[in-house]
C-alpha atoms as a PDB file:
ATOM      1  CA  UNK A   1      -2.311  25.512  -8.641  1.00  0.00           C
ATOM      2  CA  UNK A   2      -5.290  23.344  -8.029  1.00  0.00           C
ATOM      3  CA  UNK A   3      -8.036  23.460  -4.970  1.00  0.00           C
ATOM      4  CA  UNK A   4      -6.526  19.919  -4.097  1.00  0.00           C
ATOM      5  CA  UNK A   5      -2.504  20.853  -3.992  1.00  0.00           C
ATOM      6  CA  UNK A   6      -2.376  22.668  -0.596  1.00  0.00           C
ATOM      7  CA  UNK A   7      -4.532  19.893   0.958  1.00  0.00           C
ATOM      8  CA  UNK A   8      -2.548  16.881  -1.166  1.00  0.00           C
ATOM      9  CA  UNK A   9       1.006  18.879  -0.266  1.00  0.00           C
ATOM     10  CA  UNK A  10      -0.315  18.868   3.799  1.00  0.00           C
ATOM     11  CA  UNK A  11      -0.911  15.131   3.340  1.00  0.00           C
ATOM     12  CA  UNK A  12       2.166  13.970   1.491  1.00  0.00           C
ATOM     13  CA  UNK A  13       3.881  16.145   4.764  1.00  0.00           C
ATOM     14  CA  UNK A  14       2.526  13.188   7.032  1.00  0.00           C
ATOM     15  CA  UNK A  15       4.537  10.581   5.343  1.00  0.00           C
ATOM     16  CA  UNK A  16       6.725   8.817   7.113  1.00  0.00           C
ATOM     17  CA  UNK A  17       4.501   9.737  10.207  1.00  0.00           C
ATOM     18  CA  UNK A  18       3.230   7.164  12.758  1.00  0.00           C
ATOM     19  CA  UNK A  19       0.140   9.551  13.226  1.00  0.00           C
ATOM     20  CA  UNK A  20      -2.514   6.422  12.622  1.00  0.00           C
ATOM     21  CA  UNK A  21      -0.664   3.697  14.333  1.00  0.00           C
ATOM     22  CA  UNK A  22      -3.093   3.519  17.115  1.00  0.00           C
ATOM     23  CA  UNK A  23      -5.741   2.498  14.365  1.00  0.00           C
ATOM     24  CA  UNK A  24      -3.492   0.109  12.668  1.00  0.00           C
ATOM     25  CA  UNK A  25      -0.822  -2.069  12.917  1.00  0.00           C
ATOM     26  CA  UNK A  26       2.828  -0.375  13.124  1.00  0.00           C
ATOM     27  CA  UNK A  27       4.115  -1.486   9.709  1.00  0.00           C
ATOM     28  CA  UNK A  28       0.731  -0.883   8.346  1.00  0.00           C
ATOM     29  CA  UNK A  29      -0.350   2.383   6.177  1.00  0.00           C
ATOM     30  CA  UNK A  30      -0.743   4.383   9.093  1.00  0.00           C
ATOM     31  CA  UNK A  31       3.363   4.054   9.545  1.00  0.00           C
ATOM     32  CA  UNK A  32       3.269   6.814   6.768  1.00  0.00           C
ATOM     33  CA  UNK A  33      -0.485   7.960   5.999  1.00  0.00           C
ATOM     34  CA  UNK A  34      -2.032  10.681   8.175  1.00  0.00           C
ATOM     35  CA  UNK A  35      -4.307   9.164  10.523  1.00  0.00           C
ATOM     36  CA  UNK A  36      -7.012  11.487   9.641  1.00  0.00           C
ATOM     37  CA  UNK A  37      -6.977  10.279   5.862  1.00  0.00           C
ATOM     38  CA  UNK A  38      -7.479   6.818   6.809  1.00  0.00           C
ATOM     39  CA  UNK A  39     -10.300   7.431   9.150  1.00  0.00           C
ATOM     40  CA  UNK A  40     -11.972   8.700   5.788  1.00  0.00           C
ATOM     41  CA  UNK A  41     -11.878   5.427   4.351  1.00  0.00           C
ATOM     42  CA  UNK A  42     -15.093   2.935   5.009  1.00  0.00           C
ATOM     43  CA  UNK A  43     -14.141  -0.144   7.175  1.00  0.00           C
ATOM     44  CA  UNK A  44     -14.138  -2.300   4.196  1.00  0.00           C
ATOM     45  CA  UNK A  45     -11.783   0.042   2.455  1.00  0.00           C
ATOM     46  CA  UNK A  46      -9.467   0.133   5.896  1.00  0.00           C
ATOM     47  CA  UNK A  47      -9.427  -3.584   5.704  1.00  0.00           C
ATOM     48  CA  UNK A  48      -8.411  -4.160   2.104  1.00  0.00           C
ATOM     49  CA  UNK A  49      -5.334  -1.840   3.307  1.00  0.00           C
ATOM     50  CA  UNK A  50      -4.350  -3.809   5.635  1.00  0.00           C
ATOM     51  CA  UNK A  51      -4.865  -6.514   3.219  1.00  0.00           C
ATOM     52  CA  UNK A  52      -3.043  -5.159   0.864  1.00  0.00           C
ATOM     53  CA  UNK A  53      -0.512  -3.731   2.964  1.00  0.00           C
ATOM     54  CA  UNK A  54       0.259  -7.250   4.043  1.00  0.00           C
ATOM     55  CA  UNK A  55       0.696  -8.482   0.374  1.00  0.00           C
ATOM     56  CA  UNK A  56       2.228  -5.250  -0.488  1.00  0.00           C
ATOM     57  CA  UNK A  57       5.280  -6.388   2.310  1.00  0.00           C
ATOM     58  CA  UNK A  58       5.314  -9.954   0.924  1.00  0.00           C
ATOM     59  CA  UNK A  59       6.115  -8.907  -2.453  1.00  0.00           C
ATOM     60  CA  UNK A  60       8.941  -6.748  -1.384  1.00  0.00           C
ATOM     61  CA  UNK A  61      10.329  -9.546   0.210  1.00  0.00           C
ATOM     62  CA  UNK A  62      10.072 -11.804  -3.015  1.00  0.00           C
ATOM     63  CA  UNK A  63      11.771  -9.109  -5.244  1.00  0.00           C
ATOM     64  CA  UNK A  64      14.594  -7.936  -2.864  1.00  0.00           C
ATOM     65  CA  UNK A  65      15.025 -12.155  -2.971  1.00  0.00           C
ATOM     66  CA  UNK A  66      14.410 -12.479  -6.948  1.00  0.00           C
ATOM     67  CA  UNK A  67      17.244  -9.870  -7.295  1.00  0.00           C
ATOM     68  CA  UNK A  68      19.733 -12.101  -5.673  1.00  0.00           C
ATOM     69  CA  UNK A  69      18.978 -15.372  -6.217  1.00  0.00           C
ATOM     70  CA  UNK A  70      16.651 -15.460  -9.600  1.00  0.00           C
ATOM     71  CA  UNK A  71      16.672 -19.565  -9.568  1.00  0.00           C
ATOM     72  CA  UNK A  72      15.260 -19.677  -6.364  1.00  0.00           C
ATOM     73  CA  UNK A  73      12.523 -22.055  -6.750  1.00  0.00           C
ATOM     74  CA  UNK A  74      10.826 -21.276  -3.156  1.00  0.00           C
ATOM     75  CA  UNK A  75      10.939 -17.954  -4.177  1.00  0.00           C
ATOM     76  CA  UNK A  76       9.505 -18.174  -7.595  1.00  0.00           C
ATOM     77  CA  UNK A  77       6.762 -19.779  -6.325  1.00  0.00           C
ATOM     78  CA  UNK A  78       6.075 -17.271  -3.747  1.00  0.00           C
ATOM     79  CA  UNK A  79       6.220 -14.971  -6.493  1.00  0.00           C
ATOM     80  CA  UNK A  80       3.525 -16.975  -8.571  1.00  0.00           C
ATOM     81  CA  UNK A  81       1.451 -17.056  -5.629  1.00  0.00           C
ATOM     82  CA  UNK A  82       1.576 -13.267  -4.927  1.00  0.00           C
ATOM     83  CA  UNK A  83       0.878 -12.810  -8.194  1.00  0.00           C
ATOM     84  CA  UNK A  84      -2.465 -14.753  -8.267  1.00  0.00           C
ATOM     85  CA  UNK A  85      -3.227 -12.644  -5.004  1.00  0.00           C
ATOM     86  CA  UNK A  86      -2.535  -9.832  -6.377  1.00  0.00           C
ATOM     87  CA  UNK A  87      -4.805 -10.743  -9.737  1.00  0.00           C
ATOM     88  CA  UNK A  88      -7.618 -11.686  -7.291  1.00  0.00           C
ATOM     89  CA  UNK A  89      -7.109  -7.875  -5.172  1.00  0.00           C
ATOM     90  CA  UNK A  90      -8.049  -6.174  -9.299  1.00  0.00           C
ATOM     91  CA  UNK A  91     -11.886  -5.794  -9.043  1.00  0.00           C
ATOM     92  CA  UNK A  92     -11.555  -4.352  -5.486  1.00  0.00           C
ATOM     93  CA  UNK A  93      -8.618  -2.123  -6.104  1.00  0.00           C
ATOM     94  CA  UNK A  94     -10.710  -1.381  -9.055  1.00  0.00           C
ATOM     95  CA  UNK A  95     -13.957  -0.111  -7.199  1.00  0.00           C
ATOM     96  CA  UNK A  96     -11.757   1.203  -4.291  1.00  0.00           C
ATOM     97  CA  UNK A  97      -9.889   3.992  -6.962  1.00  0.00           C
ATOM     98  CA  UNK A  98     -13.294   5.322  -7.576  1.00  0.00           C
ATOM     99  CA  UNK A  99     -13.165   7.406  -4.014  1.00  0.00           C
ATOM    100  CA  UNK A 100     -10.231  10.090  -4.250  1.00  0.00           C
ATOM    101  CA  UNK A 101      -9.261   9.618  -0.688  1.00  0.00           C
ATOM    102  CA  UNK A 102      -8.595   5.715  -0.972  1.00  0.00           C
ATOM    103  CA  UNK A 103      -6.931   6.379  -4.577  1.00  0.00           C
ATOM    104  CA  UNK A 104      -4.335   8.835  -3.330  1.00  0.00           C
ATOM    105  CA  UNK A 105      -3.847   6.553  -0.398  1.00  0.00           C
ATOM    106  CA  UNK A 106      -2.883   3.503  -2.714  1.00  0.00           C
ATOM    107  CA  UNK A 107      -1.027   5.522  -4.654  1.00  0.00           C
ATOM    108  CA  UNK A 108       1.231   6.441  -1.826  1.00  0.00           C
ATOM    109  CA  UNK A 109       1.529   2.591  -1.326  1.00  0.00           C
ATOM    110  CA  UNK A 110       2.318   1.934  -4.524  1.00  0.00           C
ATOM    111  CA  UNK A 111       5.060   4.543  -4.432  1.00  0.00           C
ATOM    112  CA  UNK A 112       6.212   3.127  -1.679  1.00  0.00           C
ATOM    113  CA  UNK A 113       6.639  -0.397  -2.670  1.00  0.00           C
ATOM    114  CA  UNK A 114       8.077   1.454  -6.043  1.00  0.00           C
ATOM    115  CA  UNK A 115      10.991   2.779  -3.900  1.00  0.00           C
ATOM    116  CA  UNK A 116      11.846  -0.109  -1.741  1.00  0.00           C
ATOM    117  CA  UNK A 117      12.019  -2.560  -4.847  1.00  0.00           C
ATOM    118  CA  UNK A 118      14.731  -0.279  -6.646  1.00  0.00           C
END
């Protein structure tokens, strides 16, 4: 087992925590990231969460939608325009995935957003 598991298996412990909620929003990251982890990301990098966090929710909303009602023209175009947001969030995302802390972070987004799309 890698140098990395015991402190990645302590952090994946804190999901589902409200441990950083004082930092951010309730239905933000810190609803299931340890508040610790997040205070290692730069202010830029908390914002883009937040950010992203906000698109992340948006998009959720537009699936759980697309899966009912696929000729929903509203929705299809909230669709197109999440997707354009989400094309314009790349370079960031991009730079952002070069620091460990905010990679594993997103990932745990991404997983999230993976399971409540299902």
């Amino acid at each position: 087992m890698s140098e990395n598991q015991p402190s990645r298996k302590k952090f994946l412990q804190y999901l589902g925590l409200t441990a950083g909620a004082s930092l951010l929003s309730k239905n933000s990251v810190a609803g299931f990231v340890d508040h610790t982890e997040i205070l290692k990301l730069t202010p830029v990098q908390q914002e883009f969460m937040l950010h992203y966090e906000k698109w992340m929710d948006a998009f959720i909303d537009v699936i759980r939608v697309q899966k009912i009602d696929p000729d929903n023209v509203e929705n299809n175009t909230k669709m197109i325009a999440l997707t354009e947001w989400a094309e314009e969030m790349k370079p960031e995302i991009s730079e952002f995935m070069k620091d460990k802390t905010f990679s594993l972070i997103y990932l745990v987004c991404i997983d999230r957003m993976s399971k409540e799309i299902k």
